[in-house]
PDB file of N, CA and C in Angstrom:
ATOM      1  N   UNK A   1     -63.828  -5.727 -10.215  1.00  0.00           N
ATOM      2  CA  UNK A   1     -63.501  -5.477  -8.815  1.00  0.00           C
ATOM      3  C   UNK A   1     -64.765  -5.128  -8.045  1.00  0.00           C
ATOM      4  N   UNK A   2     -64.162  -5.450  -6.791  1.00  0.00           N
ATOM      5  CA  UNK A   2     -65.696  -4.925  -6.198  1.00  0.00           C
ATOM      6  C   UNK A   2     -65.296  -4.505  -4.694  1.00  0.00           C
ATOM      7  N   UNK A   3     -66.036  -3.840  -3.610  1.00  0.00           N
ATOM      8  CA  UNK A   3     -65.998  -3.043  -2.797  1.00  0.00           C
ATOM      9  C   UNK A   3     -65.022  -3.575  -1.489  1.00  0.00           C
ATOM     10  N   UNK A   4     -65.591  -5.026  -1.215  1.00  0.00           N
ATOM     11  CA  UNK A   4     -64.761  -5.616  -0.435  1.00  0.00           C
ATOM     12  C   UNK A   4     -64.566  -5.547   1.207  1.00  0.00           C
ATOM     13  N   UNK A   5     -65.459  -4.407   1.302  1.00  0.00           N
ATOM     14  CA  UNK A   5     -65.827  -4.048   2.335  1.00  0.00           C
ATOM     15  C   UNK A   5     -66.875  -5.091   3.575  1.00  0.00           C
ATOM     16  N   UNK A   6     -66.876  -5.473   4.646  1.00  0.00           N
ATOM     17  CA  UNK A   6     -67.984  -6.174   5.165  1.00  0.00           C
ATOM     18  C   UNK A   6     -69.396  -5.292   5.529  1.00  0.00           C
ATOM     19  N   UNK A   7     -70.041  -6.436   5.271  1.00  0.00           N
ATOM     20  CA  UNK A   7     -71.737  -5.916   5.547  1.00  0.00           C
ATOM     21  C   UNK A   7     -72.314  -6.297   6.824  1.00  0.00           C
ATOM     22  N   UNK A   8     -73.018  -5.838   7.289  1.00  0.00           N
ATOM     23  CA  UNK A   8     -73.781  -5.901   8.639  1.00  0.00           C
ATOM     24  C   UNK A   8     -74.117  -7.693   8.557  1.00  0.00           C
ATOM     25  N   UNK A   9     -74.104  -8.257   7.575  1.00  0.00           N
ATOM     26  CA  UNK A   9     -74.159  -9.386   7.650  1.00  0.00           C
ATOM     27  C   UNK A   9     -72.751 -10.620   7.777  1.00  0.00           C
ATOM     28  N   UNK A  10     -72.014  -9.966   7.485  1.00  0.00           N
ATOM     29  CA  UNK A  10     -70.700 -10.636   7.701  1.00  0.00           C
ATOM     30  C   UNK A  10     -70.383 -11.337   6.534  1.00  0.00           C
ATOM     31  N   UNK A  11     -71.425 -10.719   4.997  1.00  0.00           N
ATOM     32  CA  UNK A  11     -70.499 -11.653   3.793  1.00  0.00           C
ATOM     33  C   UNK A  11     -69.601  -9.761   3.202  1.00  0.00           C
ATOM     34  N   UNK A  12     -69.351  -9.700   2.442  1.00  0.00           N
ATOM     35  CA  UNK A  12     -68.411  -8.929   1.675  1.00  0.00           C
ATOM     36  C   UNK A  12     -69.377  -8.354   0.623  1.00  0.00           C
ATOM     37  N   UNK A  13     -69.282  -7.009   0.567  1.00  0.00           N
ATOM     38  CA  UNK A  13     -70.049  -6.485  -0.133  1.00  0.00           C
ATOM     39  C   UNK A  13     -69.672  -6.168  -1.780  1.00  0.00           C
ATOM     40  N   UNK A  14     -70.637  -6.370  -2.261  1.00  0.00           N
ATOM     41  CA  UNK A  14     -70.414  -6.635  -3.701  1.00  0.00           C
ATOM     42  C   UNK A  14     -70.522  -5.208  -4.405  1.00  0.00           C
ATOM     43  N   UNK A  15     -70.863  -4.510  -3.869  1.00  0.00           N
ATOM     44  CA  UNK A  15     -71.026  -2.933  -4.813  1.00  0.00           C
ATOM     45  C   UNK A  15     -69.904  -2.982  -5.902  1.00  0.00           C
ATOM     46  N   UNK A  16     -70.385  -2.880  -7.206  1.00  0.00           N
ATOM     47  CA  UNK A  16     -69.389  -3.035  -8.146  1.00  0.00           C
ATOM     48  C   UNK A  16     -68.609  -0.952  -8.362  1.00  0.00           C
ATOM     49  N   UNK A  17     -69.670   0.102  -8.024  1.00  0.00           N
ATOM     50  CA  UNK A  17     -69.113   1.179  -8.174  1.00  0.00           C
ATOM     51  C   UNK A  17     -67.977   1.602  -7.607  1.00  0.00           C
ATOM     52  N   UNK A  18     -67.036   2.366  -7.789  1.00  0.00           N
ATOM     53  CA  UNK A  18     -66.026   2.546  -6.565  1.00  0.00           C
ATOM     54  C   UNK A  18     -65.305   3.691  -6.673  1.00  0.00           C
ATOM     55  N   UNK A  19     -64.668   4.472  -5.841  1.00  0.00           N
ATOM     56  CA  UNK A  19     -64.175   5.382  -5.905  1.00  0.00           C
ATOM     57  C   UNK A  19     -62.618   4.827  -6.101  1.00  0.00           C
ATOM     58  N   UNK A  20     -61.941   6.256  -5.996  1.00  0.00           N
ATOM     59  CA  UNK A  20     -60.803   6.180  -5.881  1.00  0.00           C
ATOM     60  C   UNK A  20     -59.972   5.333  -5.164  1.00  0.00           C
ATOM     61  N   UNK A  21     -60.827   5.256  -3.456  1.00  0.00           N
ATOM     62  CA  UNK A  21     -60.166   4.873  -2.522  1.00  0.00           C
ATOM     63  C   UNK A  21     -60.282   3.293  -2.818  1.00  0.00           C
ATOM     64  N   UNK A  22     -60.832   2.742  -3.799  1.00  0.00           N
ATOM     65  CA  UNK A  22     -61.591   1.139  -3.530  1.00  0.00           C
ATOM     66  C   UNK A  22     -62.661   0.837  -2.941  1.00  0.00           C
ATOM     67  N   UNK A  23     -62.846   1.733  -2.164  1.00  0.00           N
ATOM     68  CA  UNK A  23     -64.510   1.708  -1.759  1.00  0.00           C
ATOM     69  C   UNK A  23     -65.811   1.935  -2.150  1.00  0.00           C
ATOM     70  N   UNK A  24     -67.118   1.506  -2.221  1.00  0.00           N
ATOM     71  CA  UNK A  24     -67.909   1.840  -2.575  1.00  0.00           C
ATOM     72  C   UNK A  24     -68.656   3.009  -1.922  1.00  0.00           C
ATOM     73  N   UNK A  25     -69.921   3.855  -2.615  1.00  0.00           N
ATOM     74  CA  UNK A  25     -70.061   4.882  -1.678  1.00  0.00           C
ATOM     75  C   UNK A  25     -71.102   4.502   0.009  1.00  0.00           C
ATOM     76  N   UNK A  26     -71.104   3.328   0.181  1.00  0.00           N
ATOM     77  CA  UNK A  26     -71.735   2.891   1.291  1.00  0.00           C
ATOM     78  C   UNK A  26     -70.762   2.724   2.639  1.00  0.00           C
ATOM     79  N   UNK A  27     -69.008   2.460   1.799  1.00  0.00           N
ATOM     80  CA  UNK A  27     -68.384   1.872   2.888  1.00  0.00           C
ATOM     81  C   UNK A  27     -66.880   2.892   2.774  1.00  0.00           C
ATOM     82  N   UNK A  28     -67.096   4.356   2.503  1.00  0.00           N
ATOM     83  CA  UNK A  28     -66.281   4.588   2.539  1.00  0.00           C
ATOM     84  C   UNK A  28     -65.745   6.030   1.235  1.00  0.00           C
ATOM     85  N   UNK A  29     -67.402   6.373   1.031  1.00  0.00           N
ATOM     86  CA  UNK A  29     -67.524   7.223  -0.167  1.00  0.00           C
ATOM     87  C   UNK A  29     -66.865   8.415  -0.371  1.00  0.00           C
ATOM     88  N   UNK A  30     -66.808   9.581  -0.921  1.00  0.00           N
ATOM     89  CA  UNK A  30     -66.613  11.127  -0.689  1.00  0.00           C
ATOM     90  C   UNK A  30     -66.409  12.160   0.644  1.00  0.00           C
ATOM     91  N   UNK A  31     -67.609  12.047   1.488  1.00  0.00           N
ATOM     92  CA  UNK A  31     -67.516  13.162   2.728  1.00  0.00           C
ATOM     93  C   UNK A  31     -66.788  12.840   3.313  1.00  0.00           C
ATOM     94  N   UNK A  32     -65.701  13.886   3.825  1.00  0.00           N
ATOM     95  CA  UNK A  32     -64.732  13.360   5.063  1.00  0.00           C
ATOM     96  C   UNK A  32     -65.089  14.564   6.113  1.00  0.00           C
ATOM     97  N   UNK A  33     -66.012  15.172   5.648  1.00  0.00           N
ATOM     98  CA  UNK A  33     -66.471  16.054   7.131  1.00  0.00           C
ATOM     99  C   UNK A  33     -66.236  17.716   6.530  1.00  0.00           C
ATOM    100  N   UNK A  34     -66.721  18.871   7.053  1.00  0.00           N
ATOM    101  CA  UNK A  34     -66.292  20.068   6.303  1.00  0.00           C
ATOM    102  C   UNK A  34     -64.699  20.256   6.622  1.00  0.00           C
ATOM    103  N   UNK A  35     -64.263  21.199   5.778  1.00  0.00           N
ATOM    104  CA  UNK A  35     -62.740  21.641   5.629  1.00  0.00           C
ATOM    105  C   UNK A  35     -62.772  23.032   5.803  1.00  0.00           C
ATOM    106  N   UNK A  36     -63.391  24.163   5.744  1.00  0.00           N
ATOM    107  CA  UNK A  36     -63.017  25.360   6.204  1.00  0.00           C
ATOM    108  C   UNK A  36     -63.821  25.799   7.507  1.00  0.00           C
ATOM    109  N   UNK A  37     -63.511  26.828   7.982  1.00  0.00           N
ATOM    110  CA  UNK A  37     -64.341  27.310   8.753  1.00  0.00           C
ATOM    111  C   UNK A  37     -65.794  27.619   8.955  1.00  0.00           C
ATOM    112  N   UNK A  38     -66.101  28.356   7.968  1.00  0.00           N
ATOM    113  CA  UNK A  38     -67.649  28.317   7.707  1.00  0.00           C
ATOM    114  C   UNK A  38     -68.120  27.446   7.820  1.00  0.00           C
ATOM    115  N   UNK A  39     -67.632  26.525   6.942  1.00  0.00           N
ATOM    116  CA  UNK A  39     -68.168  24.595   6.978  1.00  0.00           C
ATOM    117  C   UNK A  39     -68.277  24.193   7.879  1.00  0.00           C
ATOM    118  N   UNK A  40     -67.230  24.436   8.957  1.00  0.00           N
ATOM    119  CA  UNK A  40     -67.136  23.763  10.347  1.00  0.00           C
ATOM    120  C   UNK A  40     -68.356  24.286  11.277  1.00  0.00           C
ATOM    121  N   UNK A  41     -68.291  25.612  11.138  1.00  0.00           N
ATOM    122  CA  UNK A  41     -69.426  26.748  11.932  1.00  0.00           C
ATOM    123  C   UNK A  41     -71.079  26.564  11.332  1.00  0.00           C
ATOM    124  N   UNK A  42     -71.354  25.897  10.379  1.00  0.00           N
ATOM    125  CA  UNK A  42     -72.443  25.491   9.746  1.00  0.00           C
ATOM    126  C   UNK A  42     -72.640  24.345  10.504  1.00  0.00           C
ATOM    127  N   UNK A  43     -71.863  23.234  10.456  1.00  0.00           N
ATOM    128  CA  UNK A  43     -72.100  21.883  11.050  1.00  0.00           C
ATOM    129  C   UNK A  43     -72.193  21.833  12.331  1.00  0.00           C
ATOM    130  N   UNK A  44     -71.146  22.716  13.403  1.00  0.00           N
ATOM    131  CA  UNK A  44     -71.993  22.690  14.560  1.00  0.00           C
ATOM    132  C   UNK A  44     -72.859  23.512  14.798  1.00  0.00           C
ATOM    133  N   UNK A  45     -73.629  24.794  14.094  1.00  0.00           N
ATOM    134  CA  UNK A  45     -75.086  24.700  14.777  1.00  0.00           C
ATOM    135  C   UNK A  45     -75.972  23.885  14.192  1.00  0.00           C
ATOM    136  N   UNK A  46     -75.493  22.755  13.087  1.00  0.00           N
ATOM    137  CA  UNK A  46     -76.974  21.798  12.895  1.00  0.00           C
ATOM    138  C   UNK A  46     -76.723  21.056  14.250  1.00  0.00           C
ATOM    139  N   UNK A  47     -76.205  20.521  14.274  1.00  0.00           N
ATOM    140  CA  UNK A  47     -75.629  19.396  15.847  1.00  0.00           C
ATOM    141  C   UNK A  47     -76.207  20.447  17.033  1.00  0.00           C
ATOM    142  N   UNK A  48     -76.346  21.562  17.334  1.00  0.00           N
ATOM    143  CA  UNK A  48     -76.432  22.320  18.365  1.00  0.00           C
ATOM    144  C   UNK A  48     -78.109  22.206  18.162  1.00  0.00           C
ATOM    145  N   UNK A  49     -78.780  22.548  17.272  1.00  0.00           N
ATOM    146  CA  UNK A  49     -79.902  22.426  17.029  1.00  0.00           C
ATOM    147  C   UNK A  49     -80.743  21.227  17.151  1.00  0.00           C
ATOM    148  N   UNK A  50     -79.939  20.129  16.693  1.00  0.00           N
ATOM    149  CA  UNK A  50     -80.437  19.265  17.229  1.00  0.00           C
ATOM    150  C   UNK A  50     -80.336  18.710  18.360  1.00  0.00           C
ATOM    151  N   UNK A  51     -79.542  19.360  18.775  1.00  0.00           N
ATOM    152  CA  UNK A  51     -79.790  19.001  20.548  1.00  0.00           C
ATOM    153  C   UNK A  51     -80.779  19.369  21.242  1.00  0.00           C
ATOM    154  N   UNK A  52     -81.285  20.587  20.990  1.00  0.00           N
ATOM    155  CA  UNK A  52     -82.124  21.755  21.648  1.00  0.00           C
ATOM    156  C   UNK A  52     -83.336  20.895  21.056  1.00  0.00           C
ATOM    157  N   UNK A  53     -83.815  20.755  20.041  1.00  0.00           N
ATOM    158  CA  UNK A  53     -84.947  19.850  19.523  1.00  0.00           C
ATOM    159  C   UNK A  53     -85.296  18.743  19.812  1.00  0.00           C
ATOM    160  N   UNK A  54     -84.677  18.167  20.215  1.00  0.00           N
ATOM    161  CA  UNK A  54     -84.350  16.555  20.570  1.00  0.00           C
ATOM    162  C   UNK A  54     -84.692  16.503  22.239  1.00  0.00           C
ATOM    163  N   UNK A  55     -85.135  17.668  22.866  1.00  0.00           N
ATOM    164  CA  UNK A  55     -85.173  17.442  24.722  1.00  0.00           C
ATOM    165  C   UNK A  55     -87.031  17.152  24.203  1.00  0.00           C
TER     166      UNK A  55
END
């Protein structure tokens, strides 16, 4: 089996690894974003920080 996913090129990507979901970890891997609070409160001051850095 393989990933099945499309590539920036428009053929089908061959990644033979795959998770659970059928996806490979390029098109669909592990992170779905943090889940508790802390997690959440960590991630927006990186995003906040990089705002302030980024002028």
């Amino acid at each position: 089996m393989t990933c099945g996913a499309m590539t920036r090129n428009g053929t089908a990507c061959i990644c033979k690894r795959l998770y659970e979901n059928g996806r490979c970890k390029y098109h669909g891997g592990l992170s779905t974003g943090p889940k508790t609070d802390e997690g959440k409160r960590r991630a927006s001051l990186n995003w906040l920080t990089r705002k302030i850095f980024a002028k």
